[in-house]
N, C-alpha and C. Protein backbone atom coordinates (compact mmCIF):
# COMPACT_ATOMS: atom_id res chain seq x y z
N UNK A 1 0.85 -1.21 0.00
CA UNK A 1 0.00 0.00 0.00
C UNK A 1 0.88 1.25 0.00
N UNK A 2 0.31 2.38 -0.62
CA UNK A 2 1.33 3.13 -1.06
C UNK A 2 1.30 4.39 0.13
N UNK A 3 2.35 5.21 0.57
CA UNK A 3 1.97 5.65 1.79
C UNK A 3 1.68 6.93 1.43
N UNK A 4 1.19 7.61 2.17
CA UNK A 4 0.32 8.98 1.50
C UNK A 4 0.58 10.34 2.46
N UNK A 5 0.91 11.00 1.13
CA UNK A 5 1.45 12.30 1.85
C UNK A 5 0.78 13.26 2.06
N UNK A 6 1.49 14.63 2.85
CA UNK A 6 0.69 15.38 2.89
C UNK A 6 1.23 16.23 2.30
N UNK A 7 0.17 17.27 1.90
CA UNK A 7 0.67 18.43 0.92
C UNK A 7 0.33 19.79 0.90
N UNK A 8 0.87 21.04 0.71
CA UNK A 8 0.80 22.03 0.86
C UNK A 8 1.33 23.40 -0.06
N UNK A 9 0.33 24.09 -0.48
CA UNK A 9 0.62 24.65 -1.33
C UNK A 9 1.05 26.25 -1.32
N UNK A 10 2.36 26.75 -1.38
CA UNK A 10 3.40 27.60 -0.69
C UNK A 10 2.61 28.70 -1.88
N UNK A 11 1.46 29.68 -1.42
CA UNK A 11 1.66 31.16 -1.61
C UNK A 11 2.18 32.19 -1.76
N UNK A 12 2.37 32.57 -3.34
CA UNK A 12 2.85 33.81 -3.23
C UNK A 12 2.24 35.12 -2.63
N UNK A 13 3.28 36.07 -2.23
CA UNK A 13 2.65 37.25 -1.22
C UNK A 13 3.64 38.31 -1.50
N UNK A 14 3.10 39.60 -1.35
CA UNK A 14 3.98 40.80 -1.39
C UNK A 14 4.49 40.98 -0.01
N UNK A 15 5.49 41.61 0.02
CA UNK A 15 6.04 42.28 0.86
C UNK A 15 5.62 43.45 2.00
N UNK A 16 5.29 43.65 3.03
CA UNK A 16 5.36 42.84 4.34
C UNK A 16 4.53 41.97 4.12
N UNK A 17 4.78 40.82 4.50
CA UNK A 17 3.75 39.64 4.58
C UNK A 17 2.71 39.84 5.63
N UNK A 18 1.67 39.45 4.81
CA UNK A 18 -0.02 39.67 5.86
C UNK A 18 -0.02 38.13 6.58
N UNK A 19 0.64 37.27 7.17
CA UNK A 19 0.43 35.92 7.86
C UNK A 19 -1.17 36.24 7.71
N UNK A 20 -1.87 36.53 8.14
CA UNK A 20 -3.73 36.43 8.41
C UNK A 20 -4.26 35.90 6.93
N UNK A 21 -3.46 35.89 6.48
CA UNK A 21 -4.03 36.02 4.99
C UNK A 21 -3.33 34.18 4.30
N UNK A 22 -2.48 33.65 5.05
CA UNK A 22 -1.87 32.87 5.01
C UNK A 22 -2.37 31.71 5.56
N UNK A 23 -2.72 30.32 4.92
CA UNK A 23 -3.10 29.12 5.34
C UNK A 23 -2.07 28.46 5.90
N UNK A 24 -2.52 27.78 7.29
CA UNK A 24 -1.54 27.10 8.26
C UNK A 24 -1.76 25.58 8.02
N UNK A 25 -0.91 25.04 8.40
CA UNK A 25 -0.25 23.64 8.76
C UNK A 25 -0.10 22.82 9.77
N UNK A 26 -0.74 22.11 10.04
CA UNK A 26 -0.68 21.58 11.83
C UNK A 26 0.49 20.58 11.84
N UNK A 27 1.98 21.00 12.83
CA UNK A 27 2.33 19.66 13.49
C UNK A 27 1.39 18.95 14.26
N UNK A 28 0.62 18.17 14.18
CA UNK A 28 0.13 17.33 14.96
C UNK A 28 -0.16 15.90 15.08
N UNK A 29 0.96 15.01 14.67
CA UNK A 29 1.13 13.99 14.74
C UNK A 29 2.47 13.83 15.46
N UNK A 30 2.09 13.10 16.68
CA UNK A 30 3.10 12.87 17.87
C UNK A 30 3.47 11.35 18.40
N UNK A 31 4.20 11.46 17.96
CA UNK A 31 5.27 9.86 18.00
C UNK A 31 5.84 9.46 18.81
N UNK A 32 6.16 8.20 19.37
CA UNK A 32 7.17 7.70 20.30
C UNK A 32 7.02 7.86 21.56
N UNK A 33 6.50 8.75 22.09
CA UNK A 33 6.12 8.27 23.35
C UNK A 33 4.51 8.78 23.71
N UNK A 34 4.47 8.25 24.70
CA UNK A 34 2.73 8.32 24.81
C UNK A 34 2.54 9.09 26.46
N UNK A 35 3.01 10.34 26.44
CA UNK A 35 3.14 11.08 27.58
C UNK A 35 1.57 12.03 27.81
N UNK A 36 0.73 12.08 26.66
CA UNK A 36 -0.09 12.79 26.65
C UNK A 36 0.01 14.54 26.37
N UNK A 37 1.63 14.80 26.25
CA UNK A 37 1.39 16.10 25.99
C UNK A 37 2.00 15.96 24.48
N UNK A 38 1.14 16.82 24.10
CA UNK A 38 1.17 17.30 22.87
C UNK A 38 0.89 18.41 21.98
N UNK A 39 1.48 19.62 22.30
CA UNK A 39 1.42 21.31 22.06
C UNK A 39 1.05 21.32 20.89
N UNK A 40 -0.10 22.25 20.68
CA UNK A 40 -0.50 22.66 19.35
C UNK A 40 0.26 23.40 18.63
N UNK A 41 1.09 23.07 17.59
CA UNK A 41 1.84 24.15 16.94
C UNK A 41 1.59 24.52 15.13
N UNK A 42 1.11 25.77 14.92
CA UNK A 42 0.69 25.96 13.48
C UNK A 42 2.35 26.50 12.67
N UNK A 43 1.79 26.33 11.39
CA UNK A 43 2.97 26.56 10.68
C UNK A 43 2.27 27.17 9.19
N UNK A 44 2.70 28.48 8.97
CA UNK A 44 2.57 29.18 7.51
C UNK A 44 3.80 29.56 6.75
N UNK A 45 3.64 29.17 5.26
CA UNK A 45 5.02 29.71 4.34
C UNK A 45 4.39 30.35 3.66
N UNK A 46 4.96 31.12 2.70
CA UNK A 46 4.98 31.85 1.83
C UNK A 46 5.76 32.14 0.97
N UNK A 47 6.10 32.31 -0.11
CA UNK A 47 7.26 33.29 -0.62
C UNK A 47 6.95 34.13 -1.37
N UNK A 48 7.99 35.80 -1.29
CA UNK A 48 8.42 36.25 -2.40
C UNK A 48 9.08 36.34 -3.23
N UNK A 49 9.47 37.73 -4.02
CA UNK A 49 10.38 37.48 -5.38
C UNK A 49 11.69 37.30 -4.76
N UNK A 50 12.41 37.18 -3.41
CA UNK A 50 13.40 36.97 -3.00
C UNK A 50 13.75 36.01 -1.89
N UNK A 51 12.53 35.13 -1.64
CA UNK A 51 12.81 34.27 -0.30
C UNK A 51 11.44 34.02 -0.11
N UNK A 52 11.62 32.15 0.54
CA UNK A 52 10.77 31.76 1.45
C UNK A 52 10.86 31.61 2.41
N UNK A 53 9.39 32.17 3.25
CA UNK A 53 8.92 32.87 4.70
C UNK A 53 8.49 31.78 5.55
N UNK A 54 9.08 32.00 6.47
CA UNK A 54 8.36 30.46 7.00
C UNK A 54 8.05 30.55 8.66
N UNK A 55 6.61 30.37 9.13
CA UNK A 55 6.22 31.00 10.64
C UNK A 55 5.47 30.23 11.02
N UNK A 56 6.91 29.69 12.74
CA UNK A 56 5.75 28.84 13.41
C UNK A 56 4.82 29.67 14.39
N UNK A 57 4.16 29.26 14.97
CA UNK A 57 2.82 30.02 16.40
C UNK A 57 3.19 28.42 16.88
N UNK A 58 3.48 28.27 18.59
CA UNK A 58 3.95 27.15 19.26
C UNK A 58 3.22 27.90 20.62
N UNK A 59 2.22 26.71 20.76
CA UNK A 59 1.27 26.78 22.32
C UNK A 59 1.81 26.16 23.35
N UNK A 60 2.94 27.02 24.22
CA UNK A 60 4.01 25.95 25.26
C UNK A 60 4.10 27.11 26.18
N UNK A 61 4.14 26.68 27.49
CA UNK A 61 3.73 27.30 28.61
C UNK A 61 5.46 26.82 29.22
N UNK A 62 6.13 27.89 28.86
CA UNK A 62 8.21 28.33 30.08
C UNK A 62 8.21 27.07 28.83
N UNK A 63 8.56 27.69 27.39
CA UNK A 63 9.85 26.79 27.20
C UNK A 63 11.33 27.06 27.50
N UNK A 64 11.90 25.67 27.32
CA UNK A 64 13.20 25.61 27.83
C UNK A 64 13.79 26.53 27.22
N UNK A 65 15.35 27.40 26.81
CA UNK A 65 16.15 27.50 26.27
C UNK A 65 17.50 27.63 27.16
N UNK A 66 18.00 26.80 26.76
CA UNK A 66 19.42 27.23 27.22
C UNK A 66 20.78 26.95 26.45
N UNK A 67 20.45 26.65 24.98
CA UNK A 67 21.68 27.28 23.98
C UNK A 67 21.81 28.34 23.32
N UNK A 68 22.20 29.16 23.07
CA UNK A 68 22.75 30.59 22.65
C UNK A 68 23.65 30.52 21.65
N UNK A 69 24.36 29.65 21.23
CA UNK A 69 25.57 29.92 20.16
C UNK A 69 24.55 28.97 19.12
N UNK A 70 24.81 29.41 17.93
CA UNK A 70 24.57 29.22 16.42
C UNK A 70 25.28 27.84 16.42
N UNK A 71 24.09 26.83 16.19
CA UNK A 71 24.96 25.09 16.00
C UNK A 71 25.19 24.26 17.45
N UNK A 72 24.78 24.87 18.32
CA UNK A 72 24.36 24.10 19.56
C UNK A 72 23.39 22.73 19.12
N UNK A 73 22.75 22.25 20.44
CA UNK A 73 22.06 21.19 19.99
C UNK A 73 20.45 21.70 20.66
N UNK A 74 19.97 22.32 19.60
CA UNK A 74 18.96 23.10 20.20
C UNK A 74 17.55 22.50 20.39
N UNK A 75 17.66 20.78 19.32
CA UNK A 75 16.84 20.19 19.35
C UNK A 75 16.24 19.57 21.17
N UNK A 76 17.70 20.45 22.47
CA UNK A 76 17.22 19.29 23.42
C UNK A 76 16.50 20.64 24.32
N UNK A 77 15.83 21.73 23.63
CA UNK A 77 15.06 22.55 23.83
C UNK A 77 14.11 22.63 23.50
N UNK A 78 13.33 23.32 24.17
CA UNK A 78 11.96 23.77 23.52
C UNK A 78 12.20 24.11 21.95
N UNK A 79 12.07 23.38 20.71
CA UNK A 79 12.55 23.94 19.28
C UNK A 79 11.38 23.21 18.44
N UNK A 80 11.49 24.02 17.04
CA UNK A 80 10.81 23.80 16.45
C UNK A 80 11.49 23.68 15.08
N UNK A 81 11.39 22.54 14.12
CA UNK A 81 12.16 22.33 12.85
C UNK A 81 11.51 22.58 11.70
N UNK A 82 12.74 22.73 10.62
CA UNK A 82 12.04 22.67 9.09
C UNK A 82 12.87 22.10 8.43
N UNK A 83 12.65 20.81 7.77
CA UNK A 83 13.88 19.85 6.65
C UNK A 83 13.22 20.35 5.06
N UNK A 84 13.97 20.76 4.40
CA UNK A 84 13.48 20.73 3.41
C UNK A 84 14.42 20.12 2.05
N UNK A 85 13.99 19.85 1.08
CA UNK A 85 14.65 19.07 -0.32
C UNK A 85 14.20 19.82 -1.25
N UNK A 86 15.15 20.63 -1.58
CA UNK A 86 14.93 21.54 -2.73
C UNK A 86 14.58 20.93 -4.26
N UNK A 87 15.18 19.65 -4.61
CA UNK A 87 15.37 19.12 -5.25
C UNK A 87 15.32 17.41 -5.64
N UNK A 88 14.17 17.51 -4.98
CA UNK A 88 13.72 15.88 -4.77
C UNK A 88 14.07 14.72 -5.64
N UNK A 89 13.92 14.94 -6.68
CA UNK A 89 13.69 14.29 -8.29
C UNK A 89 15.36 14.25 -8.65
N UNK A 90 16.03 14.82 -8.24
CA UNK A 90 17.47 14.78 -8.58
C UNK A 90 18.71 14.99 -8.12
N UNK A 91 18.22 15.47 -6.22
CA UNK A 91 19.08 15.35 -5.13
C UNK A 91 18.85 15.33 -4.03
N UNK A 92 19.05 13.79 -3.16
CA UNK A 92 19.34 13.31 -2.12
C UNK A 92 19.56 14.27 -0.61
N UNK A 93 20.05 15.05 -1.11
CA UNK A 93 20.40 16.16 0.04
C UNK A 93 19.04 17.37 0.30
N UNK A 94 19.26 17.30 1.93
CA UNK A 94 18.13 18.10 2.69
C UNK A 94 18.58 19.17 3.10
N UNK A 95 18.20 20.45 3.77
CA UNK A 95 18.71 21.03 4.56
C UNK A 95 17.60 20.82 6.22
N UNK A 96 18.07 20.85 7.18
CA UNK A 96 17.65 20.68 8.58
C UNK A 96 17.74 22.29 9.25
N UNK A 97 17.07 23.06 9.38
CA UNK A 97 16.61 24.30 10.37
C UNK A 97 15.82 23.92 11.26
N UNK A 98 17.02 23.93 12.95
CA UNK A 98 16.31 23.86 13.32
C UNK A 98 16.84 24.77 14.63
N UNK A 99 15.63 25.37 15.00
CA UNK A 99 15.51 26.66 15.96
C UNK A 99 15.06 26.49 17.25
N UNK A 100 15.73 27.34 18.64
CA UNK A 100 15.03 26.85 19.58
C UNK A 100 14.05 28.16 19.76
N UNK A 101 13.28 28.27 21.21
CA UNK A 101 12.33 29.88 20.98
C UNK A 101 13.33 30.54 21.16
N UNK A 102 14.50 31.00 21.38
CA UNK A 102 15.09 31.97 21.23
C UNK A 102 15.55 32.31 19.58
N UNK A 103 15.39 31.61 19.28
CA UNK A 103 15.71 31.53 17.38
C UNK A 103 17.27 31.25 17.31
N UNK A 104 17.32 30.78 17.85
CA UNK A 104 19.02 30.03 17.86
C UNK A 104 19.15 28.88 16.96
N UNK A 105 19.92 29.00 15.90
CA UNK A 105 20.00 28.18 14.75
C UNK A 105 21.15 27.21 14.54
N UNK A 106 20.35 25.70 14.62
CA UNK A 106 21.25 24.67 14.11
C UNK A 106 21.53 24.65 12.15
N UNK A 107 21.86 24.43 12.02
CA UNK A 107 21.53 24.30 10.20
C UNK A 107 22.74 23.45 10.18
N UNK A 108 22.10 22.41 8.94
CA UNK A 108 22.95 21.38 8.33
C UNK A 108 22.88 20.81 6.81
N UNK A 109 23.33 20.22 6.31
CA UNK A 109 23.33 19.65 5.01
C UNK A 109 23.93 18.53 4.29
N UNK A 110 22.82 17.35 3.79
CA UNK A 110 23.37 16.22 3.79
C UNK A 110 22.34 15.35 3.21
N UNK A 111 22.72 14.05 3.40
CA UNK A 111 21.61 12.95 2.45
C UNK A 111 20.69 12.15 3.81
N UNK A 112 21.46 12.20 4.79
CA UNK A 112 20.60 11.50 5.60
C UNK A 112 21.29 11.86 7.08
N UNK A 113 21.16 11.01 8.26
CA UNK A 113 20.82 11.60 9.16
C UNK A 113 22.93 12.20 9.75
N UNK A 114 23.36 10.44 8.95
CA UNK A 114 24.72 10.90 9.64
C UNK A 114 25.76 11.74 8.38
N UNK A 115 27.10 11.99 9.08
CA UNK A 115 27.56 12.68 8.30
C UNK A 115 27.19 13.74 7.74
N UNK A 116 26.51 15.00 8.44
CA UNK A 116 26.07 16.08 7.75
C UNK A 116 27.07 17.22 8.03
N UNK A 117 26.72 18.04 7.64
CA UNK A 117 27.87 19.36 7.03
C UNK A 117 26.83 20.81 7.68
N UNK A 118 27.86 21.43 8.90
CA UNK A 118 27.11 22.23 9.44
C UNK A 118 27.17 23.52 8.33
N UNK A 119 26.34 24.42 8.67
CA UNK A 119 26.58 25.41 7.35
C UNK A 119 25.74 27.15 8.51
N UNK A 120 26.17 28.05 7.59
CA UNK A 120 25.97 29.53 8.18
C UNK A 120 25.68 29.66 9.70
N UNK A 121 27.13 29.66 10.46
CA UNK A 121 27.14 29.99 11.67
C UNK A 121 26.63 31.61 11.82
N UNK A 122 27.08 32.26 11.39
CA UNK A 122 26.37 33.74 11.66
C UNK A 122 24.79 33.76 10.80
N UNK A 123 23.96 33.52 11.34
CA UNK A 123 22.48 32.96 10.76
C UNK A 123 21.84 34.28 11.04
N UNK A 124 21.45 35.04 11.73
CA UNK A 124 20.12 35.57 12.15
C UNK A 124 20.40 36.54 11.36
N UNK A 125 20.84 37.47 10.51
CA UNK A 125 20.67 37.77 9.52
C UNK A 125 20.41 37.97 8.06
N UNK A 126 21.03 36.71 7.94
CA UNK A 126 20.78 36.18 6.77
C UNK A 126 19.28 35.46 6.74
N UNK A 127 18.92 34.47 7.80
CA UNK A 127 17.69 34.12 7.90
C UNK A 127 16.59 34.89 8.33
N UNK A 128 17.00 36.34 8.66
CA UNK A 128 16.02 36.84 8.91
C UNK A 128 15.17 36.61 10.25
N UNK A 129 16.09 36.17 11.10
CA UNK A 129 15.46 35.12 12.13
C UNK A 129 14.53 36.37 13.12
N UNK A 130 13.83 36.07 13.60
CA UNK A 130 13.47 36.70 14.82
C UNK A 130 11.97 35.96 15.63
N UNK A 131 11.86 36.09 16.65
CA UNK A 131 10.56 35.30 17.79
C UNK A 131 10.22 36.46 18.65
N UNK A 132 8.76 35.90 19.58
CA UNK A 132 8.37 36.71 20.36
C UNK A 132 7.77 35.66 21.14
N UNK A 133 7.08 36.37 22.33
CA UNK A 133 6.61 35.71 23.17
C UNK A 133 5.06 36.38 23.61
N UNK A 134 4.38 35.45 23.87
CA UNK A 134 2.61 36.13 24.18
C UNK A 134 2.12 35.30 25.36
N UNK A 135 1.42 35.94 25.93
CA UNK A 135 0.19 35.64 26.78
C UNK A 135 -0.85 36.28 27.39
N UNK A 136 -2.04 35.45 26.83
CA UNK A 136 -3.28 36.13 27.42
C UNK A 136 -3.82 35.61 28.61
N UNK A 137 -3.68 36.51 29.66
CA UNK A 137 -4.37 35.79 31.20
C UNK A 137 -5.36 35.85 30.98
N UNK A 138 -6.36 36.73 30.19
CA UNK A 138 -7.81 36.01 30.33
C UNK A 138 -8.34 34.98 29.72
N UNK A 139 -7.53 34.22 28.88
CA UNK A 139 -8.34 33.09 28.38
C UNK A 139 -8.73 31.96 29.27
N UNK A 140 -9.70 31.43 28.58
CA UNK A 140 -10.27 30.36 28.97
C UNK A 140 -9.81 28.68 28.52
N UNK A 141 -9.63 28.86 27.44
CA UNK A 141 -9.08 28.03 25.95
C UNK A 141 -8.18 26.87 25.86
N UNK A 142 -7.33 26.95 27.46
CA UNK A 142 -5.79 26.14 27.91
C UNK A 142 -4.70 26.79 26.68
N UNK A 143 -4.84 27.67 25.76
CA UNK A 143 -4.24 28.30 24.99
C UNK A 143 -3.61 29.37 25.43
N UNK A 144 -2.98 29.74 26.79
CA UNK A 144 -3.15 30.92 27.05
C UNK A 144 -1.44 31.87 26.53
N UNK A 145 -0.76 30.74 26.60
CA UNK A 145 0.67 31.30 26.14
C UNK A 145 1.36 30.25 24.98
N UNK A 146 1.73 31.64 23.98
CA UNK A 146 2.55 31.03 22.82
C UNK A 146 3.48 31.57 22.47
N UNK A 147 4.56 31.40 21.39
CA UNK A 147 5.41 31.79 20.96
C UNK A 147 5.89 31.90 19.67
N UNK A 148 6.22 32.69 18.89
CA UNK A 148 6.19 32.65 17.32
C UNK A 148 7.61 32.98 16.79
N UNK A 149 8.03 32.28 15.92
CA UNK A 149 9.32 32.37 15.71
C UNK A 149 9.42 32.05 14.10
N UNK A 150 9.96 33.25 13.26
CA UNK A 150 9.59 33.45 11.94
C UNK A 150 11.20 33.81 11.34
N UNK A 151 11.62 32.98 10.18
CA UNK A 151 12.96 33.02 9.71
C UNK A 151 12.51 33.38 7.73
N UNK A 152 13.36 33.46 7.22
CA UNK A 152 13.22 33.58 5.37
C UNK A 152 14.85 32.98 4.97
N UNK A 153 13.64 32.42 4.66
CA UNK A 153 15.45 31.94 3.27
C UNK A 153 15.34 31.82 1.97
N UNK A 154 16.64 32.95 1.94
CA UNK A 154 17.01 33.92 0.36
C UNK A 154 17.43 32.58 -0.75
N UNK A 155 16.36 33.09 -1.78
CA UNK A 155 16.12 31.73 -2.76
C UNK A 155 17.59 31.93 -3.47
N UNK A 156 18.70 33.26 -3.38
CA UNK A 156 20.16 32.94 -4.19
C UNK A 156 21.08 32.28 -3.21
N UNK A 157 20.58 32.36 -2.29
CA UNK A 157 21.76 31.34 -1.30
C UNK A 157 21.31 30.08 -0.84
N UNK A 158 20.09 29.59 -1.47
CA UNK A 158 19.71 28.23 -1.53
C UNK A 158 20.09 27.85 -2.85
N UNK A 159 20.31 28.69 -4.32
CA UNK A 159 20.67 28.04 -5.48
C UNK A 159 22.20 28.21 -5.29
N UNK A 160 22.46 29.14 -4.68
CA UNK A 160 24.29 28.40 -4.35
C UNK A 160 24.76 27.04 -3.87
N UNK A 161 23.56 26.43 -3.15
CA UNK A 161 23.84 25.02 -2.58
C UNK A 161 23.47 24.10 -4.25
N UNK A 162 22.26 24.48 -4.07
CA UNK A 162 21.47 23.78 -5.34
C UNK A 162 21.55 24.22 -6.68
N UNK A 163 22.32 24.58 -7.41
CA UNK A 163 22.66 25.52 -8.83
C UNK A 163 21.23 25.20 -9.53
N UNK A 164 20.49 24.11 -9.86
CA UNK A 164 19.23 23.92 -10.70
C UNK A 164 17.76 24.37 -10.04
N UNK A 165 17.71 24.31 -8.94
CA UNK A 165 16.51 25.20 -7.81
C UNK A 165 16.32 26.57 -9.11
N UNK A 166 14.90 26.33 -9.14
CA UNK A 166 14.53 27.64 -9.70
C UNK A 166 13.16 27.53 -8.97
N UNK A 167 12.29 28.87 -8.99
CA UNK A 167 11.31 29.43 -8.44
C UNK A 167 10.39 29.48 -9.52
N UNK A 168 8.82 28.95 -9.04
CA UNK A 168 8.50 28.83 -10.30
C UNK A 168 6.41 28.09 -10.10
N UNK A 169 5.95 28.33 -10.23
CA UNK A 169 4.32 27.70 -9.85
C UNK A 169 4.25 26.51 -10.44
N UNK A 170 3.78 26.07 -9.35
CA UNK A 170 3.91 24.04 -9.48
C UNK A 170 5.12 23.59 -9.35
N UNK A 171 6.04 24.46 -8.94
CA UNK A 171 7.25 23.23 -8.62
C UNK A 171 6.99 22.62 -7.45
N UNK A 172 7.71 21.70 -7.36
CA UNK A 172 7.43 20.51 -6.42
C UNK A 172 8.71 20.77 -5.17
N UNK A 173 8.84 20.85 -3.97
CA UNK A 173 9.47 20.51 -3.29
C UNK A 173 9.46 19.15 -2.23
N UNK A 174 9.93 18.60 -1.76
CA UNK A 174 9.72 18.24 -0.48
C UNK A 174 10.41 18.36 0.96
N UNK A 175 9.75 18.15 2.30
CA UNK A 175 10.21 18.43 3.51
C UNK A 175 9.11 17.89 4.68
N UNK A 176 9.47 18.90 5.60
CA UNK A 176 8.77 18.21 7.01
C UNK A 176 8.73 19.30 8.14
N UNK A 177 7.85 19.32 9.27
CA UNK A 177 8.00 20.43 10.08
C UNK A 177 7.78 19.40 11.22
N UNK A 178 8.54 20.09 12.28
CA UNK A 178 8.68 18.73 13.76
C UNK A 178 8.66 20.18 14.57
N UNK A 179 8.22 20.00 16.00
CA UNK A 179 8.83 19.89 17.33
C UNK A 179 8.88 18.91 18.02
N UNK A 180 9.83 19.36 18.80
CA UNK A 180 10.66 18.46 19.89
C UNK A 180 11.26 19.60 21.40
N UNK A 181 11.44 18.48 21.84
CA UNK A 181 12.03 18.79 23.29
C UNK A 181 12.58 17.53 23.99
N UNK A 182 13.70 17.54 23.34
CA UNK A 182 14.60 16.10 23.77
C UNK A 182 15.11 16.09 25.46
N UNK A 183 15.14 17.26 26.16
CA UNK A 183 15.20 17.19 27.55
C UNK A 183 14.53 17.96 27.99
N UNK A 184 13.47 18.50 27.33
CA UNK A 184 12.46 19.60 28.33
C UNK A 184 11.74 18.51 29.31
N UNK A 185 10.46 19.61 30.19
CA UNK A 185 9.97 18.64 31.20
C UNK A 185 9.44 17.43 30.71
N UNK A 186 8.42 17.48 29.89
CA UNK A 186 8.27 16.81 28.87
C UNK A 186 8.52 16.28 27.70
N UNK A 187 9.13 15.47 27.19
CA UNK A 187 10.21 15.38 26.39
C UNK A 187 8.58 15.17 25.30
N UNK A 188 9.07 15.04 23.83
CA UNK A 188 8.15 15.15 22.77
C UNK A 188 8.83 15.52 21.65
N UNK A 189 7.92 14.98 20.48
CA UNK A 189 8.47 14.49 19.09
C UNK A 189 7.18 14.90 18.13
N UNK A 190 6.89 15.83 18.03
CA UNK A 190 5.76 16.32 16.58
C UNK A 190 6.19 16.35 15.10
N UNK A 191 5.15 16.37 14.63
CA UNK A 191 5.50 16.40 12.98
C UNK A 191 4.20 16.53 12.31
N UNK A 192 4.75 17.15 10.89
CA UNK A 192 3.60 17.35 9.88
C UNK A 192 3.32 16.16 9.50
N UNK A 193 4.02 15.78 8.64
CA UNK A 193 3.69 14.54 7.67
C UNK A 193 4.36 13.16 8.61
N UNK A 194 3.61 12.27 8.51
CA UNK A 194 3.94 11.37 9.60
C UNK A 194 5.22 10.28 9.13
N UNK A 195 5.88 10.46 10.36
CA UNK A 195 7.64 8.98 10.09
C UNK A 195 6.97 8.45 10.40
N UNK A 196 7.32 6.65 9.57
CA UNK A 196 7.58 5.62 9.95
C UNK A 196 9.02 5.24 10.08
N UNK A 197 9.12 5.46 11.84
CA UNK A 197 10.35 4.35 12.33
C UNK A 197 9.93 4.25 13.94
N UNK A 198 10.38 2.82 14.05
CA UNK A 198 10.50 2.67 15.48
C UNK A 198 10.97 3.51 16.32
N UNK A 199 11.73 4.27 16.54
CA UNK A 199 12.13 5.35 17.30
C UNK A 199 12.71 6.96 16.49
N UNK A 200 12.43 7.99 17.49
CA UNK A 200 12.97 8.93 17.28
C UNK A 200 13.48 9.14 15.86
N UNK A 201 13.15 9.87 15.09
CA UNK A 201 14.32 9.76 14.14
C UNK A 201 13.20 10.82 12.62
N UNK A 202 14.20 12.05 12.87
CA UNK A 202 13.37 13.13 12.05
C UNK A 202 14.14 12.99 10.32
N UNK A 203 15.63 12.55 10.58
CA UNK A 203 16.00 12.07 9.34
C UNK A 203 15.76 11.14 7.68
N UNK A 204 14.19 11.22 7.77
CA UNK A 204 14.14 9.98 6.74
C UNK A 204 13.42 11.24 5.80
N UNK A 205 14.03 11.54 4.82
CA UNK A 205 13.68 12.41 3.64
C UNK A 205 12.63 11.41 2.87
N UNK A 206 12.11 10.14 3.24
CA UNK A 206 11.08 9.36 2.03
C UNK A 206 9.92 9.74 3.10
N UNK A 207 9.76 10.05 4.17
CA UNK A 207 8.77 10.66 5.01
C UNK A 207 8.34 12.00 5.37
N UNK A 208 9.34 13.17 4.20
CA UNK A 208 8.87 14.27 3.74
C UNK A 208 7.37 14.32 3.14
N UNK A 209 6.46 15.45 3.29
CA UNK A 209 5.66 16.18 2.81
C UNK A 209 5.90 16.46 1.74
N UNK A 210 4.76 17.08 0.88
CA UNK A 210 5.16 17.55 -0.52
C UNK A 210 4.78 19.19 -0.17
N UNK A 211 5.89 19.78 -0.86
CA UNK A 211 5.00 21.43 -0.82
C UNK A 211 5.37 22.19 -2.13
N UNK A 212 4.47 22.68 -2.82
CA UNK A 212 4.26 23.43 -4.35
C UNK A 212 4.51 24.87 -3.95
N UNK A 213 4.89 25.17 -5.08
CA UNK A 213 4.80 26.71 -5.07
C UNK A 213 3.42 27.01 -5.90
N UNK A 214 2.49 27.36 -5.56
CA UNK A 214 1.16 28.26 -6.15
C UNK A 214 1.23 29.00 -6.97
């Protein structure tokens, strides 16, 4: 039986981006352990004529952070990921962003999980990185505190990796969006499009999502 993906179709938008105007994405398929927590976290992209936008909203009440340098291991924080395959149909290689709420950036590049190649230690400019933090004491909802953490990546320094990446309606990409918290109080493993493996393990590019450009 053939396994079935999920898919999403990446909007173009002018400049400042209106998110309200932008259709979201639920991580909400939670794997591997059966702790009962499981944070609602939405996810919207977009792109323009110079980069795709990409914004999570994460419903987590004191996340962790406690790495600060660019390439830490931020996955054992409160973080939230994006793998993507520019080039599905004709290259093996992913890139892995992954951010904790402070927007502290791991980034890597490679075919699978081992042997990868760290890449742009000075990040938050180039990615555009930046987060915030919210809470409403009057809700009712168990929604009451979130956090949003919104990065762009410049489509000429993704075709420097990828020389054939072009921008374009109906191209095909593939990828995946996770949180995790490998030592928060609650440890936890989310995702868009659902892995199959026995344990842990955000590395399998055949368990990418599909996402189009519109």
């Amino acid at each position: 039986m053939e396994k079935k993906l999920r898919s999403y179709l990446i909007q173009e938008s002018k400049l400042p981006v209106n998110w309200n105007e932008i259709s979201p994405l639920g991580v909400d398929q939670y794997l591997w352990l059966h702790n009962g927590y499981q944070p609602k976290v939405e996810v919207k992209l977009c792109y323009t004529g110079e980069r795709l936008h990409i914004r999570f909203q994460v419903f987590e009440e004191n996340p962790l952070i406690r790495y600060h340098s660019p390439g830490d291991p931020v996955y054992k924080d409160s973080c939230v990921e994006f793998f993507i395959q520019p080039l599905p149909d004709s290259d093996a290689r992913y890139l892995n962003f992954e951010l904790n709420a402070a927007g502290v950036l791991l980034l890597q590049l490679g075919e699978g999980r081992e042997q990868r190649i760290p890449l742009a230690q000075d990040s938050t400019e180039l990615f555009q990185i930046k987060g915030d933090f919210h809470a409403n004491a009057g809700q009712t909802t168990g929604e009451n505190t979130w956090w949003t953490l919104e990065f762009s990546i410049p489509f000429a320094w993704l075709q420097s990796l990828f020389p054939d990446f072009t921008v374009a309606s109906g191209q095909l990409l593939r990828g995946n969006f996770y949180k995790c918290g490998d030592e928060t109080d609650i440890p936890h493993y989310g995702c868009w499009n659902r892995v199959d493996s026995a344990s842990p393990n955000f590395h399998l590019s055949s368990c990418f999502g599909e996402l189009k450009f519109q």
